[in-house]
C-alpha atoms as a PDB file:
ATOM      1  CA  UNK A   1       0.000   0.000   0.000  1.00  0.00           C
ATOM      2  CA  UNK A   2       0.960   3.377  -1.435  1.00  0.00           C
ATOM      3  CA  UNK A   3       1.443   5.998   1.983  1.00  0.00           C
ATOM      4  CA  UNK A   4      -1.133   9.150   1.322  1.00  0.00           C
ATOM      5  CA  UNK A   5       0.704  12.218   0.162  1.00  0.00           C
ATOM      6  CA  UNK A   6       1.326  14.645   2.630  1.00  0.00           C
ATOM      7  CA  UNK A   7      -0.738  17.706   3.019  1.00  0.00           C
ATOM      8  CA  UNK A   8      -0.202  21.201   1.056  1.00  0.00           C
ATOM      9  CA  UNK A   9       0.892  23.445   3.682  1.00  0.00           C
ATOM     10  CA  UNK A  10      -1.624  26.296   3.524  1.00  0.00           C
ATOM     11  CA  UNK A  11      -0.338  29.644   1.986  1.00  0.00           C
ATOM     12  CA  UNK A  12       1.261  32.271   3.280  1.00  0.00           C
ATOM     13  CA  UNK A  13      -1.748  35.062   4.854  1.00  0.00           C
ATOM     14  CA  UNK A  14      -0.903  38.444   3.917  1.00  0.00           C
ATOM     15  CA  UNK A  15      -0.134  40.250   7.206  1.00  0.00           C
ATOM     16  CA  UNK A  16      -2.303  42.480   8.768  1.00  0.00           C
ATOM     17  CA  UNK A  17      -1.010  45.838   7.001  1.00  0.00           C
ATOM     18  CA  UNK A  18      -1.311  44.005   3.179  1.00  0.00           C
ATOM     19  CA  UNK A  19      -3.735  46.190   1.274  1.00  0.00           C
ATOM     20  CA  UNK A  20      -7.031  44.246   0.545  1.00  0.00           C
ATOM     21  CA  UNK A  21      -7.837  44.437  -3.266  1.00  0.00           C
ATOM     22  CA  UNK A  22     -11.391  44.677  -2.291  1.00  0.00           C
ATOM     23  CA  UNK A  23     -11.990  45.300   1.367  1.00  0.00           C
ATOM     24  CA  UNK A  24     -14.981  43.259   1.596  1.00  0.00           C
ATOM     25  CA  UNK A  25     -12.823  40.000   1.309  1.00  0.00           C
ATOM     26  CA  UNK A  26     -12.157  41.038   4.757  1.00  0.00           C
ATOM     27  CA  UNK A  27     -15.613  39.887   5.976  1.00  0.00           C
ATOM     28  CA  UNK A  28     -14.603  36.393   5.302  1.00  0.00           C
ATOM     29  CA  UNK A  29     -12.447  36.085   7.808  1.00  0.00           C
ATOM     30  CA  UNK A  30     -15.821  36.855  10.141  1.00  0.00           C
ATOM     31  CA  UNK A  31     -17.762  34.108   8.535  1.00  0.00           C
ATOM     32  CA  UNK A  32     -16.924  31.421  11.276  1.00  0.00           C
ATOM     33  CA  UNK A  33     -17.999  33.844  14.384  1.00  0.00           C
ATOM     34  CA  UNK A  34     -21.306  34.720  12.628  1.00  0.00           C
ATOM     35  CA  UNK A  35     -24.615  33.183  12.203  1.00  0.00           C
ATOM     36  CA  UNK A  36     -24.767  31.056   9.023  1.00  0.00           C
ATOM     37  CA  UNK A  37     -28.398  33.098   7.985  1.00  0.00           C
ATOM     38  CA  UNK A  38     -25.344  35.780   7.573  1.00  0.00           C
ATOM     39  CA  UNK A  39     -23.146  34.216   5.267  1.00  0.00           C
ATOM     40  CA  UNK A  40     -25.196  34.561   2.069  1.00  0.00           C
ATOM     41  CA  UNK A  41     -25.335  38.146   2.812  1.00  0.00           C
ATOM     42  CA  UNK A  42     -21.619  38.249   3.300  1.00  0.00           C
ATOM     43  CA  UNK A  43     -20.555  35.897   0.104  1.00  0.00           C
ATOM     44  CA  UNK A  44     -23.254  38.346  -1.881  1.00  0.00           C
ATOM     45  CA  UNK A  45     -21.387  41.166  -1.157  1.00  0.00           C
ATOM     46  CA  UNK A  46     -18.318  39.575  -1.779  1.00  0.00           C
ATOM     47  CA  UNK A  47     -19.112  38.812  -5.105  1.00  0.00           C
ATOM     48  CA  UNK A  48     -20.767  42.169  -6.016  1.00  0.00           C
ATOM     49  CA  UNK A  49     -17.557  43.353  -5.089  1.00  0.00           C
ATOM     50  CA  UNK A  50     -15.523  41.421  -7.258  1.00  0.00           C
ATOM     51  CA  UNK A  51     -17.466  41.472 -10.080  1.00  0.00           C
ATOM     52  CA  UNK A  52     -17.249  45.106 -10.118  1.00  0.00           C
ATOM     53  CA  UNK A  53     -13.675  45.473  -9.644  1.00  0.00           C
ATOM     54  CA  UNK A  54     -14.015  42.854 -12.836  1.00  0.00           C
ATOM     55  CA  UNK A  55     -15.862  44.974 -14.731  1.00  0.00           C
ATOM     56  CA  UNK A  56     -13.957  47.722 -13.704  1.00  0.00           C
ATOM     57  CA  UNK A  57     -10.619  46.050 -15.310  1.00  0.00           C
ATOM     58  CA  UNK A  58     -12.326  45.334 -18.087  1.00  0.00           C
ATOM     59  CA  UNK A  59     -13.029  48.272 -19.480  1.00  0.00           C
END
């Protein structure tokens, strides 16, 4: 039998003073001290935010 591979060590974080390309990626490091009837509001806004900073590169 084959051993499993060993785990991919988890990426760096970007430190506390790293500018956030959006800031409301922040909020998902809040997900896992709020209510889960919250997190659909907080991955919606994530995503608006994104896909306007998309749309924003895009043009």
């Amino acid at each position: 039998m084959t051993p499993a591979p060993a785990p991919r060590p988890a990426p760096p974080r970007p430190g506390p003073s790293a500018p956030q390309p959006v800031p409301e990626l922040a909020e998902l490091e809040t997900l896992a001290g709020r209510p889960l009837s919250e997190h659909v509001t907080v991955l919606d806004a994530v995503h608006r935010a994104l896909a306007a900073q998309l749309s924003a590169a895009e043009s």
